[in-house]
N, C-alpha and C. Protein backbone atom coordinates (compact mmCIF):
# COMPACT_ATOMS: atom_id res chain seq x y z
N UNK A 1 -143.43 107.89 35.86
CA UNK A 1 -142.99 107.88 34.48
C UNK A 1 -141.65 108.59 34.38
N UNK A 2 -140.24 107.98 33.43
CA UNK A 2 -139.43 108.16 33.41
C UNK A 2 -139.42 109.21 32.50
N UNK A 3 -138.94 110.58 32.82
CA UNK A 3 -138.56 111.36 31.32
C UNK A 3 -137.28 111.26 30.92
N UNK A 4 -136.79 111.38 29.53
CA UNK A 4 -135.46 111.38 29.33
C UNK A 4 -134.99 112.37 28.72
N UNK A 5 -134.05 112.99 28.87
CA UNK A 5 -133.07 114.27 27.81
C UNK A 5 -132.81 114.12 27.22
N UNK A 6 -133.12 115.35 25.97
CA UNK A 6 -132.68 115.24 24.98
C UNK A 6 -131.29 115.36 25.09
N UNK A 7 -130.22 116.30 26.00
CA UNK A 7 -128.89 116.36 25.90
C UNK A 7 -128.00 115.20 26.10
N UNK A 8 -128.73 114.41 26.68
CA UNK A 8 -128.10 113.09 27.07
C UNK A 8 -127.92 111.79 25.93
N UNK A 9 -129.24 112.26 25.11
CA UNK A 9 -129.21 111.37 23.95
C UNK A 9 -128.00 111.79 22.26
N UNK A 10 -127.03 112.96 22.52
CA UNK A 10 -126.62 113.13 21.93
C UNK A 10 -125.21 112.52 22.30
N UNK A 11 -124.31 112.45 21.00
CA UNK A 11 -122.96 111.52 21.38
C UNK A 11 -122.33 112.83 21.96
N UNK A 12 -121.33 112.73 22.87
CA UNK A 12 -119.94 113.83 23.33
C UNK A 12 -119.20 113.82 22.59
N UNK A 13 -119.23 114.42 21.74
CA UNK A 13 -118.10 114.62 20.40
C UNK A 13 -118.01 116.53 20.67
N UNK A 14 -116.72 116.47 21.19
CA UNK A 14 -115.59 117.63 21.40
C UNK A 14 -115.35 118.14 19.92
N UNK A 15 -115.49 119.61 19.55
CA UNK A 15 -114.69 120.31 18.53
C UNK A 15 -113.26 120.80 18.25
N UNK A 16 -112.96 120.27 19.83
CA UNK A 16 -111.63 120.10 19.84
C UNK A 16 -110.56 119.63 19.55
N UNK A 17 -111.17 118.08 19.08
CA UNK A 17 -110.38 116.98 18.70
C UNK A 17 -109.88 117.01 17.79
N UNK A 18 -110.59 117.63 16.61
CA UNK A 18 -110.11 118.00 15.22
C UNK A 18 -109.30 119.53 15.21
N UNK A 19 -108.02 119.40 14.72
CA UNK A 19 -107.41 120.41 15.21
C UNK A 19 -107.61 121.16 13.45
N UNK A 20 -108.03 122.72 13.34
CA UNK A 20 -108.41 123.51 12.27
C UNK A 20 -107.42 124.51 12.44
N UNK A 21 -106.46 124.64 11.26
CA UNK A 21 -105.85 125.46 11.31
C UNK A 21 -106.25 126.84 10.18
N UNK A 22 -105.86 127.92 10.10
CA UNK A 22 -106.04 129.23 9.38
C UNK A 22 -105.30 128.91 7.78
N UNK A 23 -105.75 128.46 6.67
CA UNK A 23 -104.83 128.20 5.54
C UNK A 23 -104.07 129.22 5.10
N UNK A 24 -105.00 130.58 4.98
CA UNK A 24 -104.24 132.14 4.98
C UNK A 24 -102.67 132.58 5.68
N UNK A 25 -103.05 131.99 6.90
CA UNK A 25 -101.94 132.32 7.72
C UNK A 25 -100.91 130.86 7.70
N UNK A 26 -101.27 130.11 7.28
CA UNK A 26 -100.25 129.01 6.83
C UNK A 26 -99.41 129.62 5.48
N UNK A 27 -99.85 129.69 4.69
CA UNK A 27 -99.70 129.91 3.18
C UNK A 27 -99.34 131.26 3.49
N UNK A 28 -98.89 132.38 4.00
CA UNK A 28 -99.43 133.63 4.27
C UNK A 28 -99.27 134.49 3.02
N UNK A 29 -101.11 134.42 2.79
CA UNK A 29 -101.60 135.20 1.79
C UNK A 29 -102.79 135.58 1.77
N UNK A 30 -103.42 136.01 1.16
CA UNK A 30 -104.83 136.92 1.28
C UNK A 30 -105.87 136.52 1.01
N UNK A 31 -107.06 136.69 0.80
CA UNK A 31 -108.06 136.03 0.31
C UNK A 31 -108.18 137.12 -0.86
N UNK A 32 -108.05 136.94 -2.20
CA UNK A 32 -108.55 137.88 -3.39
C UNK A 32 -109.81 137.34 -3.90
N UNK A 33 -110.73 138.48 -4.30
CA UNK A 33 -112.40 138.36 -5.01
C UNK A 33 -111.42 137.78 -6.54
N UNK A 34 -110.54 137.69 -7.34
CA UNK A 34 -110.48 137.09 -8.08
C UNK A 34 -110.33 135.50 -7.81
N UNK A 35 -109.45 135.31 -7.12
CA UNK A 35 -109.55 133.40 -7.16
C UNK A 35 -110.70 132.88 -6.51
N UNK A 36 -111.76 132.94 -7.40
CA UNK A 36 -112.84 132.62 -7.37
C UNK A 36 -112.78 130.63 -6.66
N UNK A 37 -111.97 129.92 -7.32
CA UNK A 37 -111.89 128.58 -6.72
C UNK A 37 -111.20 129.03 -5.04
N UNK A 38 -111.08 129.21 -4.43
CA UNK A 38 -110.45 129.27 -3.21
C UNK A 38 -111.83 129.77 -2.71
N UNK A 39 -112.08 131.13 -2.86
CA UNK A 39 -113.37 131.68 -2.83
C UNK A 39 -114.60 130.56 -2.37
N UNK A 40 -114.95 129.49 -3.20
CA UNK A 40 -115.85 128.44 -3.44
C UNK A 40 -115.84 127.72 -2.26
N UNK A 41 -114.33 127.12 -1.55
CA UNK A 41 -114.32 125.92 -0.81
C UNK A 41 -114.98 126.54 0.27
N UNK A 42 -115.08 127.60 0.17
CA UNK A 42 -115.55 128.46 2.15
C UNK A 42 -117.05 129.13 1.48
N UNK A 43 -117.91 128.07 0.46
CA UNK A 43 -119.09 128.33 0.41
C UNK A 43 -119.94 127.13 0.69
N UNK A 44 -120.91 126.97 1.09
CA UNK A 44 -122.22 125.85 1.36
C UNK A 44 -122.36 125.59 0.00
N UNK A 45 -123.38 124.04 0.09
CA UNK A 45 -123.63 123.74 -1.31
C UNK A 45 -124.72 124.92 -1.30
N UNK A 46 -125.35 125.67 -0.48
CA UNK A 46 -126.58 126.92 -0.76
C UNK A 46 -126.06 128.33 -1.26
N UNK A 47 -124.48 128.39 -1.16
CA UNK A 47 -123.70 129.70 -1.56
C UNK A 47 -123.80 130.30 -0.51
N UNK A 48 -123.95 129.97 0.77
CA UNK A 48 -123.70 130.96 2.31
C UNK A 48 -122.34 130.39 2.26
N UNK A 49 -121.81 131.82 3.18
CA UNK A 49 -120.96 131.54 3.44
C UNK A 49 -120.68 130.62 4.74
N UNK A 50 -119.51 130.34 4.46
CA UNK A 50 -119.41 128.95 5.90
C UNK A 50 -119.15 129.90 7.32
N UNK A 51 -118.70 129.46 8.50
CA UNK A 51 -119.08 130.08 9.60
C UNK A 51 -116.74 129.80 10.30
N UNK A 52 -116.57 130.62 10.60
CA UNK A 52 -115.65 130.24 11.04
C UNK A 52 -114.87 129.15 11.90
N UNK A 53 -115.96 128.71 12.86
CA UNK A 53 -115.55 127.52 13.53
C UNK A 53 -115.80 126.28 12.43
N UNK A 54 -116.60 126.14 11.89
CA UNK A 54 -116.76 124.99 10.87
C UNK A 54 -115.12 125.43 9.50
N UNK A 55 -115.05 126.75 8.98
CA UNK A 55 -114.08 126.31 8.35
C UNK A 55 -112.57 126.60 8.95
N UNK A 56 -112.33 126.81 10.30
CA UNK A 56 -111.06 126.92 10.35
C UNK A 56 -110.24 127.92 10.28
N UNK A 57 -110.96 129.00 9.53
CA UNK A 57 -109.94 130.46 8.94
C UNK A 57 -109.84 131.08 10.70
N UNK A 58 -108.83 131.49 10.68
CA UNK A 58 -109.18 132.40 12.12
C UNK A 58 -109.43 133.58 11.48
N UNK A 59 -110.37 134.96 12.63
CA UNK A 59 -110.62 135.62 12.81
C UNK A 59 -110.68 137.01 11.92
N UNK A 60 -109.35 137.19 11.72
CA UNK A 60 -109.11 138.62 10.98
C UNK A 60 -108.69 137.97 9.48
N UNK A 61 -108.85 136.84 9.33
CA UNK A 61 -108.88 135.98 7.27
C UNK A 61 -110.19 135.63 7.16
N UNK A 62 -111.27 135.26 8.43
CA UNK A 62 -112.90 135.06 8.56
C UNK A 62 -114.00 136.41 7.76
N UNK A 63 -112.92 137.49 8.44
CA UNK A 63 -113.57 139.25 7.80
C UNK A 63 -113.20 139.36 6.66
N UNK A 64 -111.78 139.16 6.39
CA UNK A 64 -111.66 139.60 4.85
C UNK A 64 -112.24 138.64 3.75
N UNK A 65 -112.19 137.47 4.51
CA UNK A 65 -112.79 136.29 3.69
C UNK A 65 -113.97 136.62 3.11
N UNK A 66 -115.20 137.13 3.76
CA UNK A 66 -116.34 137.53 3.69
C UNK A 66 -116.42 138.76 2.97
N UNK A 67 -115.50 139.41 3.43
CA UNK A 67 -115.79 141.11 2.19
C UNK A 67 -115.22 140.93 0.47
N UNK A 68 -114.50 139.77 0.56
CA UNK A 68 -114.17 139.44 -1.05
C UNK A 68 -114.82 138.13 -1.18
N UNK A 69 -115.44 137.39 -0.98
CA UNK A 69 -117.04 136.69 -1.27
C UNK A 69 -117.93 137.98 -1.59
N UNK A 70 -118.46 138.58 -1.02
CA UNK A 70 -119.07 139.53 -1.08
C UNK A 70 -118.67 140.46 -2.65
N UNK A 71 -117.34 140.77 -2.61
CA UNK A 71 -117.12 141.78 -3.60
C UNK A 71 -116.99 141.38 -5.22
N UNK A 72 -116.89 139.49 -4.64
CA UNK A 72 -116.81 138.74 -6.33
C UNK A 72 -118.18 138.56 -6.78
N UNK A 73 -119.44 138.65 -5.52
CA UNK A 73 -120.60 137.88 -5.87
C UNK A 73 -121.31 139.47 -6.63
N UNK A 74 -120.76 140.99 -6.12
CA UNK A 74 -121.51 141.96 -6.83
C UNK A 74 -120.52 142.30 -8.20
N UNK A 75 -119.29 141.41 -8.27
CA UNK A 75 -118.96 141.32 -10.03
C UNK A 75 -119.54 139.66 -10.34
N UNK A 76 -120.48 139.47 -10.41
CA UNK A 76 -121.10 138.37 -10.77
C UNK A 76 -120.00 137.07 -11.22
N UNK A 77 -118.84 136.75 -9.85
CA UNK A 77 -117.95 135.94 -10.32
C UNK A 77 -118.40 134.47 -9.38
N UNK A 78 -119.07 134.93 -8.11
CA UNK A 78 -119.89 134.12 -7.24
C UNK A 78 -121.41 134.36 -7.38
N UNK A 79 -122.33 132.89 -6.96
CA UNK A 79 -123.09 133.06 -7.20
C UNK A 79 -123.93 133.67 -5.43
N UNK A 80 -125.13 134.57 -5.60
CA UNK A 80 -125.83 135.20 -4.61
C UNK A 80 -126.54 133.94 -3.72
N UNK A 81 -127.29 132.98 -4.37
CA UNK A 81 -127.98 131.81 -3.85
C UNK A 81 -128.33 130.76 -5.13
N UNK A 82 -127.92 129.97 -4.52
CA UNK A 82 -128.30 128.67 -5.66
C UNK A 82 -129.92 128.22 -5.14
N UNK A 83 -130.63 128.31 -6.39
CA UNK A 83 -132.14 127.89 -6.06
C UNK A 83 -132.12 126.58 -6.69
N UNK A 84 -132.61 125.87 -5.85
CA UNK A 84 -132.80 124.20 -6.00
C UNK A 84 -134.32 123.69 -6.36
């Protein structure tokens, strides 16, 4: 009896291909807990925040990104979790 893999049954699609650049460091500017719309695009439709390789921010705009999400959601300008 033949077994088959699961790794094998997935397509090879590279994260590489799509090239993600840092918008912060394009634009070079900050992430502020007031611009709540900027704030939004780097949230899930669940209100987590997104993960750096999925949105692109590099590294040291990934941290601050997260501490002003954080600092708009305890002035109730973001929401904590959307219950569905």
């Amino acid at each position: 009896m033949k077994t088959t893999s699961r790794s094998n049954t997935r397509p090879n699609i590279s994260s590489s291909s799509v090239k993600k650049f840092c918008m912060f460091c394009k634009e070079v500017k900050k992430p502020t807990y007031t611009d709540t719309a900027t704030l939004k695009r780097y949230l899930s439709d669940r209100a987590k925040i997104i993960p750096k390789q999925r949105s692109g921010v590099c590294a040291k705009h990934q941290r601050a990104l997260a501490r002003e999400i954080k600092r708009a959601r305890e002035l109730a300008l973001l929401p904590f979790s959307l219950h569905i």
